[in-house]
PDB file of N, CA and C in Angstrom:
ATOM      1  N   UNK A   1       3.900  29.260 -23.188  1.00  0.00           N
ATOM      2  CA  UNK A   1       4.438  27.986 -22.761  1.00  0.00           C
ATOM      3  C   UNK A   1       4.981  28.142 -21.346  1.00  0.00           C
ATOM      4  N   UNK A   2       4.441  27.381 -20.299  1.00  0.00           N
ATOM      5  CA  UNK A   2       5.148  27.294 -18.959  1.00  0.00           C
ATOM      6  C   UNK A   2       6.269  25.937 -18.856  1.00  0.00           C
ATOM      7  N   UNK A   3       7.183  26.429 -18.309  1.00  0.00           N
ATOM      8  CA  UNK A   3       8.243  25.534 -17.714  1.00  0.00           C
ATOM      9  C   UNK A   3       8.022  25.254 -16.480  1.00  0.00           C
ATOM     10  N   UNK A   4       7.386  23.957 -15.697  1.00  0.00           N
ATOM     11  CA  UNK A   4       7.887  23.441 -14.376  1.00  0.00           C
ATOM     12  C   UNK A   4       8.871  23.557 -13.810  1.00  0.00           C
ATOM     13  N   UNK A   5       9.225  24.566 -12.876  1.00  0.00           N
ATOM     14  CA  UNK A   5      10.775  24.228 -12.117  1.00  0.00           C
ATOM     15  C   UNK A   5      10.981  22.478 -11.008  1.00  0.00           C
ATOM     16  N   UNK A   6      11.810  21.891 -11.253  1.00  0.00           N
ATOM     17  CA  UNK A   6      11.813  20.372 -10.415  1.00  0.00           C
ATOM     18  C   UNK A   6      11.747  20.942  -9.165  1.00  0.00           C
ATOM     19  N   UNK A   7      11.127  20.508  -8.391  1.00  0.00           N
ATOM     20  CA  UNK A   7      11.112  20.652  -7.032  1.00  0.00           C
ATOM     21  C   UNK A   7      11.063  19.691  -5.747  1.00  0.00           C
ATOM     22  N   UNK A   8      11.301  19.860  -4.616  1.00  0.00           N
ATOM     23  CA  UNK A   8      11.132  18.411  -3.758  1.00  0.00           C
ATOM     24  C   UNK A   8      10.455  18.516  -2.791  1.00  0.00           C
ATOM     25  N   UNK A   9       9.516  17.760  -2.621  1.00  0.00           N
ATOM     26  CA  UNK A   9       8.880  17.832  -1.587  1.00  0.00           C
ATOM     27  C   UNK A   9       8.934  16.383  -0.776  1.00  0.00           C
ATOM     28  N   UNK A  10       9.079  16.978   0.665  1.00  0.00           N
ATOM     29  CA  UNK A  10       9.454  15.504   1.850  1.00  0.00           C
ATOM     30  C   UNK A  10       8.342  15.949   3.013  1.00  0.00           C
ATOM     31  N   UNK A  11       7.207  15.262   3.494  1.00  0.00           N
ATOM     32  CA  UNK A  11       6.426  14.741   4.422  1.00  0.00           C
ATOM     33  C   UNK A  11       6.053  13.754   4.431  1.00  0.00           C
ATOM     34  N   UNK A  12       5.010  13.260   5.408  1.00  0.00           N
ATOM     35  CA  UNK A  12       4.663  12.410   5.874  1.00  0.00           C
ATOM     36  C   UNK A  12       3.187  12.044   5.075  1.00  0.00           C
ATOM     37  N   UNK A  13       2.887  10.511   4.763  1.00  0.00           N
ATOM     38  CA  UNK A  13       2.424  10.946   3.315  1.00  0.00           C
ATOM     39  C   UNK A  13       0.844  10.098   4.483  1.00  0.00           C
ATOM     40  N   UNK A  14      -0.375  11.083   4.333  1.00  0.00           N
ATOM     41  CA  UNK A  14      -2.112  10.876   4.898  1.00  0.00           C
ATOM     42  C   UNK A  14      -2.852  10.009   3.920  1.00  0.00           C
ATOM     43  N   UNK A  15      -2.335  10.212   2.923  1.00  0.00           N
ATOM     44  CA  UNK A  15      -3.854   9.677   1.692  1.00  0.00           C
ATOM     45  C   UNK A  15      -3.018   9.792   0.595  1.00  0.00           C
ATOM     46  N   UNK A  16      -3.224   8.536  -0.037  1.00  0.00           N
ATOM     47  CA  UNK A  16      -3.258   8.212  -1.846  1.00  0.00           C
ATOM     48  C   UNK A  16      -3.938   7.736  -2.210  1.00  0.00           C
ATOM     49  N   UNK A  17      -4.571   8.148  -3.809  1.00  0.00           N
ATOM     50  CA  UNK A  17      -5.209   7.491  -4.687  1.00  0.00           C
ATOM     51  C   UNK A  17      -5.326   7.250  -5.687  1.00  0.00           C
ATOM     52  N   UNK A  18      -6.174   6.447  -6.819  1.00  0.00           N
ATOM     53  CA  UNK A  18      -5.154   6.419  -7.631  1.00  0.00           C
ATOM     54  C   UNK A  18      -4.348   7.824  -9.047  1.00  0.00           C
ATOM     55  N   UNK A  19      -5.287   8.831  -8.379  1.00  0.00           N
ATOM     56  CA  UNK A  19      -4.744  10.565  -8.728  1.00  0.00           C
ATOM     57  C   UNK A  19      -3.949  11.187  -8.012  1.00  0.00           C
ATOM     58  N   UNK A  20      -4.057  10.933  -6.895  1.00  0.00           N
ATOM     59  CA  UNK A  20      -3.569  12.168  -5.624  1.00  0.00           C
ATOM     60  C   UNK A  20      -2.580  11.768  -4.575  1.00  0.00           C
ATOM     61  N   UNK A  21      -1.960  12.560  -4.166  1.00  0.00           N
ATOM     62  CA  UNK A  21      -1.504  11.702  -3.176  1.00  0.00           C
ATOM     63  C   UNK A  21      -1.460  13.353  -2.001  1.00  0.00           C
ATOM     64  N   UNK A  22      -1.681  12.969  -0.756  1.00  0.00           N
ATOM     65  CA  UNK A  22      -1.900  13.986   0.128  1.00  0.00           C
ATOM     66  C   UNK A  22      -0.786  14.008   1.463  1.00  0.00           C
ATOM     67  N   UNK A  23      -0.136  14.726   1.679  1.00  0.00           N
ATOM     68  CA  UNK A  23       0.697  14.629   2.558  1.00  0.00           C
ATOM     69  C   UNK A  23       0.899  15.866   3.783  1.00  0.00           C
ATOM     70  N   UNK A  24       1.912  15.653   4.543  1.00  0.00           N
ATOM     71  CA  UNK A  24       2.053  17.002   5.790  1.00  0.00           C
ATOM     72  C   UNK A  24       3.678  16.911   5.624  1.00  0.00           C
ATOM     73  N   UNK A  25       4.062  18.495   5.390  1.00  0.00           N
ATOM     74  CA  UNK A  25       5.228  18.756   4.928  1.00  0.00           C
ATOM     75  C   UNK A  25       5.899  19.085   6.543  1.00  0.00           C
ATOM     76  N   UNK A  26       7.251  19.588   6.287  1.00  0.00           N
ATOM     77  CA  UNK A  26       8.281  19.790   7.956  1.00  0.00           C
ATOM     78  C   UNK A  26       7.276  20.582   8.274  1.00  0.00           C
ATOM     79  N   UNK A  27       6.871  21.768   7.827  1.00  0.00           N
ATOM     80  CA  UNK A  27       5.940  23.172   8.262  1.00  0.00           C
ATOM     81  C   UNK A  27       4.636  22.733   8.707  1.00  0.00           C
ATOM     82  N   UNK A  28       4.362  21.637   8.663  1.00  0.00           N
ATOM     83  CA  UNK A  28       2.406  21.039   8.766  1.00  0.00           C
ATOM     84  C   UNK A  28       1.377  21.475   8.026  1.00  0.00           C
ATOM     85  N   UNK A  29       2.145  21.778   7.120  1.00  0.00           N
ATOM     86  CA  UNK A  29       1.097  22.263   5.840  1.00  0.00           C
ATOM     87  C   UNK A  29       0.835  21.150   5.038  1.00  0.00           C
ATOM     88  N   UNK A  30      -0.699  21.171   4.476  1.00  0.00           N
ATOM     89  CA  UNK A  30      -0.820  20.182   3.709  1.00  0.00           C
ATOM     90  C   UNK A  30      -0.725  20.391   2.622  1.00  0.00           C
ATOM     91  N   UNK A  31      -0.421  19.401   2.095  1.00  0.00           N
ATOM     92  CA  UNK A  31      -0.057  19.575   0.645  1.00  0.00           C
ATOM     93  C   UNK A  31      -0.519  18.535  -0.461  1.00  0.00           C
ATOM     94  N   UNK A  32      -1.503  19.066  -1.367  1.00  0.00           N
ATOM     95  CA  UNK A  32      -1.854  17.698  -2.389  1.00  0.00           C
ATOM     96  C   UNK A  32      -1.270  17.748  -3.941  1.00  0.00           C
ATOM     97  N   UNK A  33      -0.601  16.867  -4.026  1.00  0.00           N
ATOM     98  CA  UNK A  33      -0.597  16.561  -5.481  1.00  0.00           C
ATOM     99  C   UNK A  33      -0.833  15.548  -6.683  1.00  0.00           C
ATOM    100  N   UNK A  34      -1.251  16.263  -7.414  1.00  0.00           N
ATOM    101  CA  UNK A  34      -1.573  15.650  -8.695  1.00  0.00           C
ATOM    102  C   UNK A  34      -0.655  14.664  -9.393  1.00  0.00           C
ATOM    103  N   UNK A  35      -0.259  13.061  -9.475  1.00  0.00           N
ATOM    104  CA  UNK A  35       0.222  12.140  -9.787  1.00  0.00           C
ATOM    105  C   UNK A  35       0.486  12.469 -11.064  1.00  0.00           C
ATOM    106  N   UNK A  36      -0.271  13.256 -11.931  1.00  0.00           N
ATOM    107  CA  UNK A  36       0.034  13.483 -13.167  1.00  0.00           C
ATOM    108  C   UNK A  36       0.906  14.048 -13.250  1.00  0.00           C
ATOM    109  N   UNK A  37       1.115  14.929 -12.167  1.00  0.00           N
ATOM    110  CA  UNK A  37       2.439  15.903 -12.323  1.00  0.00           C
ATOM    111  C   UNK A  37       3.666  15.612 -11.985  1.00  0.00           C
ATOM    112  N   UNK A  38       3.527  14.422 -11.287  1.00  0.00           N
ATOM    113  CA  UNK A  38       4.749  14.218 -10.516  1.00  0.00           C
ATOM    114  C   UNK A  38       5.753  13.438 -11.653  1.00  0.00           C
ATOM    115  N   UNK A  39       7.052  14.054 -11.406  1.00  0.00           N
ATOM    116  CA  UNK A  39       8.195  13.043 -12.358  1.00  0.00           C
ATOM    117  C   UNK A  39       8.809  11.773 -11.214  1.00  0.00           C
ATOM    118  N   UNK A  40       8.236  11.849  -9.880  1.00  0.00           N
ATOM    119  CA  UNK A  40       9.067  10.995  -9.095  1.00  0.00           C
ATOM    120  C   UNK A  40       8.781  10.939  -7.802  1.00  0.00           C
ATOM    121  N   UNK A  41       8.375   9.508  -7.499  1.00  0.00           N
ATOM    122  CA  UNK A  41       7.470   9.585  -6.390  1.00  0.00           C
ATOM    123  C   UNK A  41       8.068   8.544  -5.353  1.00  0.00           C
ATOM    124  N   UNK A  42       8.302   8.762  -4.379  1.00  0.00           N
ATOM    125  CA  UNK A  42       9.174   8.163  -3.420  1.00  0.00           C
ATOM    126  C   UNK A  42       8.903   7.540  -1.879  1.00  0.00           C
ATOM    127  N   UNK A  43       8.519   6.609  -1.804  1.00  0.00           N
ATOM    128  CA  UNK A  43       8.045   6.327  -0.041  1.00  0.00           C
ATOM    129  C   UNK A  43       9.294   5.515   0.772  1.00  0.00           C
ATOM    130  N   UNK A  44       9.993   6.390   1.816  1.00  0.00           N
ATOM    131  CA  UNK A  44      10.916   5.477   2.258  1.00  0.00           C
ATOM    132  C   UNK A  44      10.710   5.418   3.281  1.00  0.00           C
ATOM    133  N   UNK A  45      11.536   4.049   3.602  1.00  0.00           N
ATOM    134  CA  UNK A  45      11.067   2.958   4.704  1.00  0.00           C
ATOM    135  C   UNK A  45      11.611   3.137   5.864  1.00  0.00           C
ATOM    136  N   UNK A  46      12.802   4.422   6.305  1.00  0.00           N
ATOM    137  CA  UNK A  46      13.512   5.045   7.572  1.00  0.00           C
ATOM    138  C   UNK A  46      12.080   5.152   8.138  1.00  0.00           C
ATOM    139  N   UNK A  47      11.709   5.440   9.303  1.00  0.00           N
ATOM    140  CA  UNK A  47      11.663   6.218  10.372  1.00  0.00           C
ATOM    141  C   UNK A  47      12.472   7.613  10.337  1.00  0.00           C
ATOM    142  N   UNK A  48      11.564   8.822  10.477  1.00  0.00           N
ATOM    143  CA  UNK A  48      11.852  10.146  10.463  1.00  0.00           C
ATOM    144  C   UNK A  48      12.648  10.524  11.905  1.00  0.00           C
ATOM    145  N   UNK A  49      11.885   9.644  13.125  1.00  0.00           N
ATOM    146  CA  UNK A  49      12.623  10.208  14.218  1.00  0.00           C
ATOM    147  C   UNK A  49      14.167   9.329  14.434  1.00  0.00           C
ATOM    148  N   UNK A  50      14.264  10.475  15.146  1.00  0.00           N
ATOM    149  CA  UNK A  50      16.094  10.475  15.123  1.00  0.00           C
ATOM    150  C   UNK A  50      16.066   9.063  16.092  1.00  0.00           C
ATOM    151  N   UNK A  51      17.206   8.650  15.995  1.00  0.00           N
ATOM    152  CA  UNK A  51      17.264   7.470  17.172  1.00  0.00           C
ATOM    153  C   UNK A  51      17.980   7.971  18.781  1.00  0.00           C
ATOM    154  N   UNK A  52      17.194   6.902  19.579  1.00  0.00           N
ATOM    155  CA  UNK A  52      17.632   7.492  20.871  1.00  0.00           C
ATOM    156  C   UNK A  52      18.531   6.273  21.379  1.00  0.00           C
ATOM    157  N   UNK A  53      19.016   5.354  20.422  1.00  0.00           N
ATOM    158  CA  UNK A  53      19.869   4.682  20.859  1.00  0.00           C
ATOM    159  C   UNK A  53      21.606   4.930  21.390  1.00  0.00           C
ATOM    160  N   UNK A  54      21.649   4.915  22.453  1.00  0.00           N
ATOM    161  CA  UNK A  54      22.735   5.285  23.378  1.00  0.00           C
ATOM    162  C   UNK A  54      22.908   6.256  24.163  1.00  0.00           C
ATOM    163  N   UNK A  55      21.359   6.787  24.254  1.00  0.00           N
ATOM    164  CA  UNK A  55      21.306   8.139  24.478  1.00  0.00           C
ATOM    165  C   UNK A  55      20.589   8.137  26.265  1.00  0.00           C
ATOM    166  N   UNK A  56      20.146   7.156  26.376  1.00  0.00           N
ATOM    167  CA  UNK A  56      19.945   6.982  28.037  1.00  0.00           C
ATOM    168  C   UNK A  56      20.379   5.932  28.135  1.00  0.00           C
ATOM    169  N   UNK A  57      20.350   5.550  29.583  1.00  0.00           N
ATOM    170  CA  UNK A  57      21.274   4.127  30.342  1.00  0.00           C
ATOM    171  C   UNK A  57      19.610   3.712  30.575  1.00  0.00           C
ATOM    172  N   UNK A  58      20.237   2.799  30.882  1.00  0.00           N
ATOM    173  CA  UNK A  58      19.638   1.408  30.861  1.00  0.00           C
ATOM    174  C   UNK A  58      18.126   1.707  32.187  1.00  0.00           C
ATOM    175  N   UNK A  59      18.718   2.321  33.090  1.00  0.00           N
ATOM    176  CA  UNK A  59      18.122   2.891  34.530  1.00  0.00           C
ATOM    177  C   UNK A  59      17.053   3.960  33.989  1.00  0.00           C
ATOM    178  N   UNK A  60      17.191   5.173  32.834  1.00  0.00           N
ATOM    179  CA  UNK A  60      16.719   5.862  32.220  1.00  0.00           C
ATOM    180  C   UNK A  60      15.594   5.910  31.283  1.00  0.00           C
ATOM    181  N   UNK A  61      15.762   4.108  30.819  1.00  0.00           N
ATOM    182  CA  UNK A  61      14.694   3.866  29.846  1.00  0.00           C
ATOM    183  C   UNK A  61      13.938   2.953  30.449  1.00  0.00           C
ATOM    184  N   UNK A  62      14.274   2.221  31.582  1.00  0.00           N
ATOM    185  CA  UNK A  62      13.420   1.948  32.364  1.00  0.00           C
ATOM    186  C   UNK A  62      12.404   2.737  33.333  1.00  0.00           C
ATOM    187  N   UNK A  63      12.647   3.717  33.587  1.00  0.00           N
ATOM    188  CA  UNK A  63      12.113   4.994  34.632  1.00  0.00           C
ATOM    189  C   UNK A  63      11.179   5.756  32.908  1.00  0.00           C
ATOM    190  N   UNK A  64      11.768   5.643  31.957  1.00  0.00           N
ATOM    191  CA  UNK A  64      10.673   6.441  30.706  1.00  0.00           C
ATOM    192  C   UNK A  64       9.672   4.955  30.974  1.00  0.00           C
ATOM    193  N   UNK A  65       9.753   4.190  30.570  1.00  0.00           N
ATOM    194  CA  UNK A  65       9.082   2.855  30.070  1.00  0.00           C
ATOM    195  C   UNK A  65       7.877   3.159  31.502  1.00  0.00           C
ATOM    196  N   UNK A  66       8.504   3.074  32.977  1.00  0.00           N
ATOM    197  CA  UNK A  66       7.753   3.056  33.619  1.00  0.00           C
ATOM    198  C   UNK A  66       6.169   3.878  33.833  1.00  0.00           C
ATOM    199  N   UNK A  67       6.491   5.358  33.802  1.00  0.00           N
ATOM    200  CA  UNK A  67       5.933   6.684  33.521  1.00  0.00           C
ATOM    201  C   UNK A  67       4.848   6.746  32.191  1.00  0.00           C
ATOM    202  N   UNK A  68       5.504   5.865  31.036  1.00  0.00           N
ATOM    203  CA  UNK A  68       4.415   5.789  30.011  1.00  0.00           C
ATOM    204  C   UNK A  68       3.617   4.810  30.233  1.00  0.00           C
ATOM    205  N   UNK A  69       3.886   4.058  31.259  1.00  0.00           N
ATOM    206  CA  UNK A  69       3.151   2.968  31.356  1.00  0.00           C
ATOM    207  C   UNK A  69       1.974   3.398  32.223  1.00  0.00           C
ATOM    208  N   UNK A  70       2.437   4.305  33.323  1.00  0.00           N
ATOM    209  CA  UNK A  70       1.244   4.803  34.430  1.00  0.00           C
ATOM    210  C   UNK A  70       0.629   5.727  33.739  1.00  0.00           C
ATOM    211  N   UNK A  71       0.630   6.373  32.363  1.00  0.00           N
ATOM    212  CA  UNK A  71      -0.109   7.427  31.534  1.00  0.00           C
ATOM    213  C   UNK A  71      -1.468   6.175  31.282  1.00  0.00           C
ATOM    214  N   UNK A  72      -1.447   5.175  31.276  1.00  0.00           N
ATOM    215  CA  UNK A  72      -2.389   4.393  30.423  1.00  0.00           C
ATOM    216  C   UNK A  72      -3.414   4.556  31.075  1.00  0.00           C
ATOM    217  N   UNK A  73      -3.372   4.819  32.349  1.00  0.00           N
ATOM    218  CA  UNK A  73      -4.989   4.610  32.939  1.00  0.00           C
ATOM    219  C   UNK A  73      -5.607   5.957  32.963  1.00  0.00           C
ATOM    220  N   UNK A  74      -4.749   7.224  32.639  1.00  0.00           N
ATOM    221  CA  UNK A  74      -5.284   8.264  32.551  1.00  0.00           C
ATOM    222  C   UNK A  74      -5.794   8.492  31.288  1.00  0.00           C
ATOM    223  N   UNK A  75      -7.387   8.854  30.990  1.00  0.00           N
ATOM    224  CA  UNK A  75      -8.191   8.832  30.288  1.00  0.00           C
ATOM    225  C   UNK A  75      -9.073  10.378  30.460  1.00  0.00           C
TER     226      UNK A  75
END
């Protein structure tokens, strides 16, 4: 007889179906699992990246804004 230890797993979720669900963990490893196995399945609606609110002036995110903007024609 095997015992499952509970475990957690948090990435960024590539592919589900209605068996599988496929994801990329902190490490970039992929990882698939079996829906059958799962006791608890979770998609939340945060945004992973941190916020950059208050974190440049006003002069700062205009000069980023600008710079990504002149990336566009480079192809």
């Amino acid at each position: 007889q095997t015992c499952a230890l509970p475990i957690s797993i948090t990435g960024r979720r590539l592919n589900e179906d209605t068996y599988s669900v496929q994801l990329i963990d902190a490490k970039e490893n992929l990882v698939s699992i079996d829906k059958s196995q799962l006791k608890e399945f979770t998609v939340q609606k945060t945004s992973t990246m941190p916020s950059f609110k208050d974190k440049l002036t006003s002069q700062e995110t205009a000069d980023l804004i600008g710079y990504l903007l002149s990336l566009k024609g480079l192809n």
